[in-house]
N, C-alpha and C. Protein backbone atom coordinates (compact mmCIF):
# COMPACT_ATOMS: atom_id res chain seq x y z
N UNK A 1 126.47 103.66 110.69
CA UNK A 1 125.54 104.73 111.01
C UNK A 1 124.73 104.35 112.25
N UNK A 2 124.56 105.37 113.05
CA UNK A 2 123.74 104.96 114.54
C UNK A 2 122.27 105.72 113.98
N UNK A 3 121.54 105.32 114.91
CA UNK A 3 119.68 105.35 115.23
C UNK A 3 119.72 106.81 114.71
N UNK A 4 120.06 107.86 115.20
CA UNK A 4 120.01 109.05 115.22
C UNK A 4 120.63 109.45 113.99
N UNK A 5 121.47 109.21 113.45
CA UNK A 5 121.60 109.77 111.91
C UNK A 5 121.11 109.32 110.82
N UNK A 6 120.30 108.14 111.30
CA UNK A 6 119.58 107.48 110.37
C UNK A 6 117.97 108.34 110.43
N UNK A 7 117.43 108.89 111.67
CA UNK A 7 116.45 109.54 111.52
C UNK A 7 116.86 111.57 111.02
N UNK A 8 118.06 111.68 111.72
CA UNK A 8 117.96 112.65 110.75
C UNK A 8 118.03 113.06 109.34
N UNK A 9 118.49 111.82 108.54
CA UNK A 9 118.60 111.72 107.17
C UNK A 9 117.13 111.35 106.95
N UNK A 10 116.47 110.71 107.36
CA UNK A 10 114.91 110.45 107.00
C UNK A 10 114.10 111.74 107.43
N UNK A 11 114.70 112.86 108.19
CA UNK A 11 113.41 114.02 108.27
C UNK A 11 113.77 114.62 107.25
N UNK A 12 115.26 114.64 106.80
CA UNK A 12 115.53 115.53 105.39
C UNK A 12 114.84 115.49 104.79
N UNK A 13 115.11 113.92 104.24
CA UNK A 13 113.83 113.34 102.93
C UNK A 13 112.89 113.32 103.02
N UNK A 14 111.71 113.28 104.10
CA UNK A 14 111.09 114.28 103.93
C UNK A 14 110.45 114.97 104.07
N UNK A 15 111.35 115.75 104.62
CA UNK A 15 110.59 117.18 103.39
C UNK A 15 111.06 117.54 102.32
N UNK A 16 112.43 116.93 101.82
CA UNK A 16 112.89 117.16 100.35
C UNK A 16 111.58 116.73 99.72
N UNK A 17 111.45 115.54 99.72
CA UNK A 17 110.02 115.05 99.10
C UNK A 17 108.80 115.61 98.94
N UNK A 18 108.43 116.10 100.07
CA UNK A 18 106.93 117.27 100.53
C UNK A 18 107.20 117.93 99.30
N UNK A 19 108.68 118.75 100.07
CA UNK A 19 108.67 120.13 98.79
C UNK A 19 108.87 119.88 97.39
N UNK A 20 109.30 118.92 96.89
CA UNK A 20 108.92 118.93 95.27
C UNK A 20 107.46 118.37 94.77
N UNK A 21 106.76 117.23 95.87
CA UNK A 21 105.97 117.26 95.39
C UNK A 21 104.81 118.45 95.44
N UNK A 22 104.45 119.53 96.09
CA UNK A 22 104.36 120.51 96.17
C UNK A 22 104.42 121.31 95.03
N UNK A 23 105.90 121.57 94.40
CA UNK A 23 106.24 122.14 93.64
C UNK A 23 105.45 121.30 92.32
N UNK A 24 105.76 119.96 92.48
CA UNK A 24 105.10 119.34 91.21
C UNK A 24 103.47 120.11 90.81
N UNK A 25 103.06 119.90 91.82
CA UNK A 25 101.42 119.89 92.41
C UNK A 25 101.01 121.29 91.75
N UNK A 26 101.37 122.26 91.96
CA UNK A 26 101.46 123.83 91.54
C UNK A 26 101.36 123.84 90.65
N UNK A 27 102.47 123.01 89.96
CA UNK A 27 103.07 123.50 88.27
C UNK A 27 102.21 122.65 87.88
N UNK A 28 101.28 121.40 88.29
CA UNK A 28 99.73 120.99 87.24
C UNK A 28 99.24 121.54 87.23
N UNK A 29 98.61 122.34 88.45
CA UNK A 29 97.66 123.15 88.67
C UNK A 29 98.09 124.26 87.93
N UNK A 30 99.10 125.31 87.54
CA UNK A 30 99.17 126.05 86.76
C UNK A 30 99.49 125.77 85.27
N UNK A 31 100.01 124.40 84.61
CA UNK A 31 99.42 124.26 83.36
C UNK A 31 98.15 123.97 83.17
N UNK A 32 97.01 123.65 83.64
CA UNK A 32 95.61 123.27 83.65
C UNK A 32 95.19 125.01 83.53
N UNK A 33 95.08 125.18 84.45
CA UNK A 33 94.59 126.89 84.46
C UNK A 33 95.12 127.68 82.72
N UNK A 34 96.76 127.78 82.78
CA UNK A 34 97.13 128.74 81.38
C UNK A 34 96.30 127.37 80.32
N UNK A 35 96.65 126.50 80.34
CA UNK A 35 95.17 125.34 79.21
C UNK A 35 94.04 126.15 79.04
N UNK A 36 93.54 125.80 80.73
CA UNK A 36 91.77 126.61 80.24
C UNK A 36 91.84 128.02 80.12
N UNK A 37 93.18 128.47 80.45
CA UNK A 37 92.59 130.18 80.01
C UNK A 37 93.15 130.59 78.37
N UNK A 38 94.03 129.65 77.49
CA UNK A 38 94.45 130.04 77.24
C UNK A 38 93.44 129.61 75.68
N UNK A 39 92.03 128.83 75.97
CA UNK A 39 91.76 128.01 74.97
C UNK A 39 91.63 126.77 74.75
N UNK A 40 92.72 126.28 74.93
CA UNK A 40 93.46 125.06 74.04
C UNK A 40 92.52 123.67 74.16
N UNK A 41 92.05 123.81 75.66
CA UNK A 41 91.18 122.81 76.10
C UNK A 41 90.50 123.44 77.07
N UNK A 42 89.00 122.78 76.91
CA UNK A 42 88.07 123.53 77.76
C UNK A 42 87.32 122.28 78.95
N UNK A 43 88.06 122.35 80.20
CA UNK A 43 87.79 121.78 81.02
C UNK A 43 86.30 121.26 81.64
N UNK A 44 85.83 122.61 81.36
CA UNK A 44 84.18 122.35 81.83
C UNK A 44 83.64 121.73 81.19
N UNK A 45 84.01 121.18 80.01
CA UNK A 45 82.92 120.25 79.10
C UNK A 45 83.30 119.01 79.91
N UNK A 46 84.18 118.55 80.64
CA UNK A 46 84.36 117.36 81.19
C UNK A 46 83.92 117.25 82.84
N UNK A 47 83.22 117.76 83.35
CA UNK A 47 83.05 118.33 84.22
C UNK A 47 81.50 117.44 84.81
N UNK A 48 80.90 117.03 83.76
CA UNK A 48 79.73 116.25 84.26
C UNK A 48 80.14 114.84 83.40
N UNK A 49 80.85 114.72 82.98
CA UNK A 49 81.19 113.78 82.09
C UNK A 49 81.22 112.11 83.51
N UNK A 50 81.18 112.15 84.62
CA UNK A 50 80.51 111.37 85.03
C UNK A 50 79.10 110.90 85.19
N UNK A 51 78.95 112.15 85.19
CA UNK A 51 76.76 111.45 85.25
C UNK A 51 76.27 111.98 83.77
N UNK A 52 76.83 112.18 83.23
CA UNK A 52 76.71 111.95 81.50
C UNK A 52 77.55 110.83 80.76
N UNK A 53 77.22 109.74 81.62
CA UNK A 53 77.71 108.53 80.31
C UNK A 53 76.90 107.33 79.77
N UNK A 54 75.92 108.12 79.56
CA UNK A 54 75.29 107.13 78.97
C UNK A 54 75.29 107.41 77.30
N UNK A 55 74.97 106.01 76.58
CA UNK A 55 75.22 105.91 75.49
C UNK A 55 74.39 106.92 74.09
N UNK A 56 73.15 106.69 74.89
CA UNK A 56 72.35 107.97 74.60
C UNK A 56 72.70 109.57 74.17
N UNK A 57 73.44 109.89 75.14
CA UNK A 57 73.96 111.36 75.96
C UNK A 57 75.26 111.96 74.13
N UNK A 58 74.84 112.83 74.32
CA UNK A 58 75.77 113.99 73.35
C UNK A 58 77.63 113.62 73.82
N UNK A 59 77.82 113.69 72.43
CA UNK A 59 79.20 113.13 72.45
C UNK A 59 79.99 114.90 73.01
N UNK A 60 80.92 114.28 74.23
CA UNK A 60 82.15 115.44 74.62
C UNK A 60 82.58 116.46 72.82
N UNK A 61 83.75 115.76 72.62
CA UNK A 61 84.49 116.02 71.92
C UNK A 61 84.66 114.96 70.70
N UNK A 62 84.69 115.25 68.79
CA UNK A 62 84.84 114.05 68.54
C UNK A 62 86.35 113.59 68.35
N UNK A 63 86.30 112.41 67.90
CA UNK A 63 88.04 112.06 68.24
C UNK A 63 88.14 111.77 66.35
N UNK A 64 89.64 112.12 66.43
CA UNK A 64 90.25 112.24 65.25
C UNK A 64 90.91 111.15 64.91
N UNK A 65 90.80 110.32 64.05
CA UNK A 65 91.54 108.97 63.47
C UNK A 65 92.56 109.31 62.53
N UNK A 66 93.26 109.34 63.05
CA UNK A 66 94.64 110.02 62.10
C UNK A 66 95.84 108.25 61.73
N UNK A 67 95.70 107.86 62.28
CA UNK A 67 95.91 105.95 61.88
C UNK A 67 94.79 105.26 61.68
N UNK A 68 94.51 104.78 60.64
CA UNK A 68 93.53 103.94 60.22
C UNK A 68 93.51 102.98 60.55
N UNK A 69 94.76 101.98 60.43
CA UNK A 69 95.63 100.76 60.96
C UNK A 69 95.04 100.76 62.26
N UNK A 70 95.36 101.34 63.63
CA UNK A 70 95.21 101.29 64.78
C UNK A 70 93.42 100.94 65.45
N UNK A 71 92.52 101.18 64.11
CA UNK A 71 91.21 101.22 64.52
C UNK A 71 90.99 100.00 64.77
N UNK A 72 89.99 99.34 65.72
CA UNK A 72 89.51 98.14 65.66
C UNK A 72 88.10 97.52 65.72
């Protein structure tokens, strides 16, 4: 392979690459959205959850211990 087909196989890739990650990128962004619209999880409660961590501060969400074993 010479210089030149080696860079045109590298502009392929990418943008093969660009465009799926792209495509990836979308399709988070649109399961997050049907999530928060749909219920299931409500994003905004996490939303200050950086300058709310102190030990003090109201618990998010509580968590469910469904293995007992696993606790420590």
């Amino acid at each position: 392979m010479d210089y030149e087909t080696i860079r045109v196989i590298q502009g392929y890739a990418y943008w093969a690459v660009t465009i799926l990650l792209v495509v990836l990128l979308y399709g988070y962004i649109y399961h997050l959205y049907k999530s928060q619209r749909s219920g299931k999880i409500d994003y905004e409660k996490y939303a200050r959850l950086a300058l709310d961590d102190d030990l003090n501060d109201e618990v998010i969400e509580e968590r469910s211990n469904k293995d007992k074993k696993k606790e420590s």
